[in-house]
Protein backbone atom coordinates (compact mmCIF):
# COMPACT_ATOMS: atom_id res chain seq x y z
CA UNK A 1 35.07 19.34 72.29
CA UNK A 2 38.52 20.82 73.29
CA UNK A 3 39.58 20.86 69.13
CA UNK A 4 35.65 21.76 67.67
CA UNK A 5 35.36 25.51 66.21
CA UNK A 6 32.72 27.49 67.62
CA UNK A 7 30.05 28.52 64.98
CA UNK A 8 27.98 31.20 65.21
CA UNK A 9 25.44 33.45 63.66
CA UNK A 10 26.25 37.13 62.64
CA UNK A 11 24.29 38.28 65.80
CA UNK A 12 26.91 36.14 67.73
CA UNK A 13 24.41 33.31 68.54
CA UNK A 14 26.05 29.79 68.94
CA UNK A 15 24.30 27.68 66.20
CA UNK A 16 27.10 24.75 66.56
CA UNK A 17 30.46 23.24 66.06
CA UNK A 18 32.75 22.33 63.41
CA UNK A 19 34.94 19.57 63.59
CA UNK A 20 37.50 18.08 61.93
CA UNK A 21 38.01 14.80 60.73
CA UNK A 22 40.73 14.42 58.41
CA UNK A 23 41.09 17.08 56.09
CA UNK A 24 37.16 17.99 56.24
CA UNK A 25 34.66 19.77 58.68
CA UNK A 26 31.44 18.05 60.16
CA UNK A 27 28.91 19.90 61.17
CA UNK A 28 28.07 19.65 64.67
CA UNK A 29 24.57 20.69 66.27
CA UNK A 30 23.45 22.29 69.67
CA UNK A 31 22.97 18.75 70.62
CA UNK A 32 25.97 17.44 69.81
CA UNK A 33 24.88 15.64 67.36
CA UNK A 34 26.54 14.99 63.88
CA UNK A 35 24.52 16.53 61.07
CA UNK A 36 26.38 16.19 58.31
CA UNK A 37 28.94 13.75 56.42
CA UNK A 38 32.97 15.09 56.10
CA UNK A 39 32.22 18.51 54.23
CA UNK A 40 34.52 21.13 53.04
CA UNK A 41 34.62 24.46 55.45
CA UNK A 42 32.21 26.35 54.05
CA UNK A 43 29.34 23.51 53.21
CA UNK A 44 29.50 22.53 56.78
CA UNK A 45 28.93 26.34 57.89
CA UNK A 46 26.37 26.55 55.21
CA UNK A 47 24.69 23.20 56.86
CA UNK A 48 24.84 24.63 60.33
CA UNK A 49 22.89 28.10 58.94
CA UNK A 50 20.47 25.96 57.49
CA UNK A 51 19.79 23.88 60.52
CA UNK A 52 19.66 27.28 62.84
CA UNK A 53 18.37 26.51 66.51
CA UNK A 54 14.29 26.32 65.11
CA UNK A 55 14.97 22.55 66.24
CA UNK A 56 15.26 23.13 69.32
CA UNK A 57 11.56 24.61 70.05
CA UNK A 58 10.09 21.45 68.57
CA UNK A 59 8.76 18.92 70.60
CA UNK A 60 11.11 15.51 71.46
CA UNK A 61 10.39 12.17 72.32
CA UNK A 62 12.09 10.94 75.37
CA UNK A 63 12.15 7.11 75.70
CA UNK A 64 13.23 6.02 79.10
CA UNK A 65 14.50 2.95 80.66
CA UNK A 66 11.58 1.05 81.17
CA UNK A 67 10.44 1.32 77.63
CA UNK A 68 8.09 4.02 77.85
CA UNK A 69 8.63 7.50 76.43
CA UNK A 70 7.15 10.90 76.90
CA UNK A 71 7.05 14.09 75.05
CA UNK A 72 9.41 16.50 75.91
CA UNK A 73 10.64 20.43 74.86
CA UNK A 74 14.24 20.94 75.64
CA UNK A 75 14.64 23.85 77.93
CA UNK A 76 18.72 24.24 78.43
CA UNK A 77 21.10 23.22 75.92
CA UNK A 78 24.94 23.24 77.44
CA UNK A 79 27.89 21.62 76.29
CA UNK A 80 27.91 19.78 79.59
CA UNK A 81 24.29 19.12 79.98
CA UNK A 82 21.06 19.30 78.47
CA UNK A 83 17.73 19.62 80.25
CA UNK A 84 14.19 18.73 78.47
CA UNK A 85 10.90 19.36 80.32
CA UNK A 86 7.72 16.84 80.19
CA UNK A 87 5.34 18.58 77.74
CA UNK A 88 1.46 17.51 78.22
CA UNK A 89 1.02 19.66 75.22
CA UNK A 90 2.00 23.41 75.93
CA UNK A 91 1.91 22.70 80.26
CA UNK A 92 5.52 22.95 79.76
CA UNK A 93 5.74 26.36 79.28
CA UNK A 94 3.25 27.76 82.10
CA UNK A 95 5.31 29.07 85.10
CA UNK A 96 4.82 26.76 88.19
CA UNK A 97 3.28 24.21 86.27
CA UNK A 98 3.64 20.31 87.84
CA UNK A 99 5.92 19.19 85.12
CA UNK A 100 9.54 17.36 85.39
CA UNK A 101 12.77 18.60 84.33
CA UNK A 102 15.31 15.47 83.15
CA UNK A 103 19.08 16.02 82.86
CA UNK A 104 20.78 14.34 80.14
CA UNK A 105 24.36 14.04 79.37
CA UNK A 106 26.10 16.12 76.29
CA UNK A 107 26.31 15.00 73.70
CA UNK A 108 22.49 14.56 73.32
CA UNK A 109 21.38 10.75 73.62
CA UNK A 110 20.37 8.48 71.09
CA UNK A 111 16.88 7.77 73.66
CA UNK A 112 16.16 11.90 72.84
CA UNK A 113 14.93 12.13 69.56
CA UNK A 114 12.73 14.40 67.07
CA UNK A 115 8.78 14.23 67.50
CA UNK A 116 8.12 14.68 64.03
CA UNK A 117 4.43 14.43 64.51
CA UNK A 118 4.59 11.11 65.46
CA UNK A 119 0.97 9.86 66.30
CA UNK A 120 -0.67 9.06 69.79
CA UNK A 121 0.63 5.12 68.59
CA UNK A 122 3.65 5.63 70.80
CA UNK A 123 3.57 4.24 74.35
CA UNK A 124 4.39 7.16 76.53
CA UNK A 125 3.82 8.76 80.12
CA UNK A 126 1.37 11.64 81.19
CA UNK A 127 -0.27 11.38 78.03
CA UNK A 128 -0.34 10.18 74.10
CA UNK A 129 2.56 11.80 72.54
């Protein structure tokens, strides 16, 4: 992360990274994930506007060891951690409620991934996701 360029909106707000791989830029999101293929400078800004941080206030799937997953919100994004939340749909976000908090490593892993609407076919904890 030492060489990736700092990207940010005109408020100031971090949106991602840039980084360089040969003589082009990929875009780099809040996750630390790749999102887009060796661009020129400016497509790989324009990529990182378009992406904004909307993504991260949808709901994840977290699969865990055991082969189960659970549907999660991310609640801290940092480029040495990032925390999601167990979400039984909306408990996540009332103060005190019994939910648990899971550190994972930065860059995101592949085991956190979109929701996308999946359907309640998924094999998860606390609830369908």
């Amino acid at each position: 992360m030492d060489t990736w360029i700092e990207h940010r909106r005109t408020d100031g707000e971090l949106i991602g990274w840039l980084r360089m791989r040969d003589e082009h830029f990929v875009a780099v999101d809040m996750l630390g994930r790749e999102i887009t293929e060796p661009l020129d400078y400016l497509d790989a800004e324009e990529a990182l506007e378009e992406r904004g941080l909307s993504f991260l206030a949808e709901p994840w799937l977290l699969e865990h060891p055991d082969g189960t997953s659970e549907r999660v919100r991310i609640t801290e994004v940092h480029p040495e951690r990032i925390t999601v939340r167990q979400d039984d749909y909306g408990v996540a976000a009332v103060a005190g409620a019994n939910v648990r908090d899971y550190v994972l490593p930065f860059p995101a892993p592949a085991r956190l991934r979109p929701l996308h609407g999946e359907s309640g076919a998924t094999t998860t904890k606390g609830g369908p996701a």
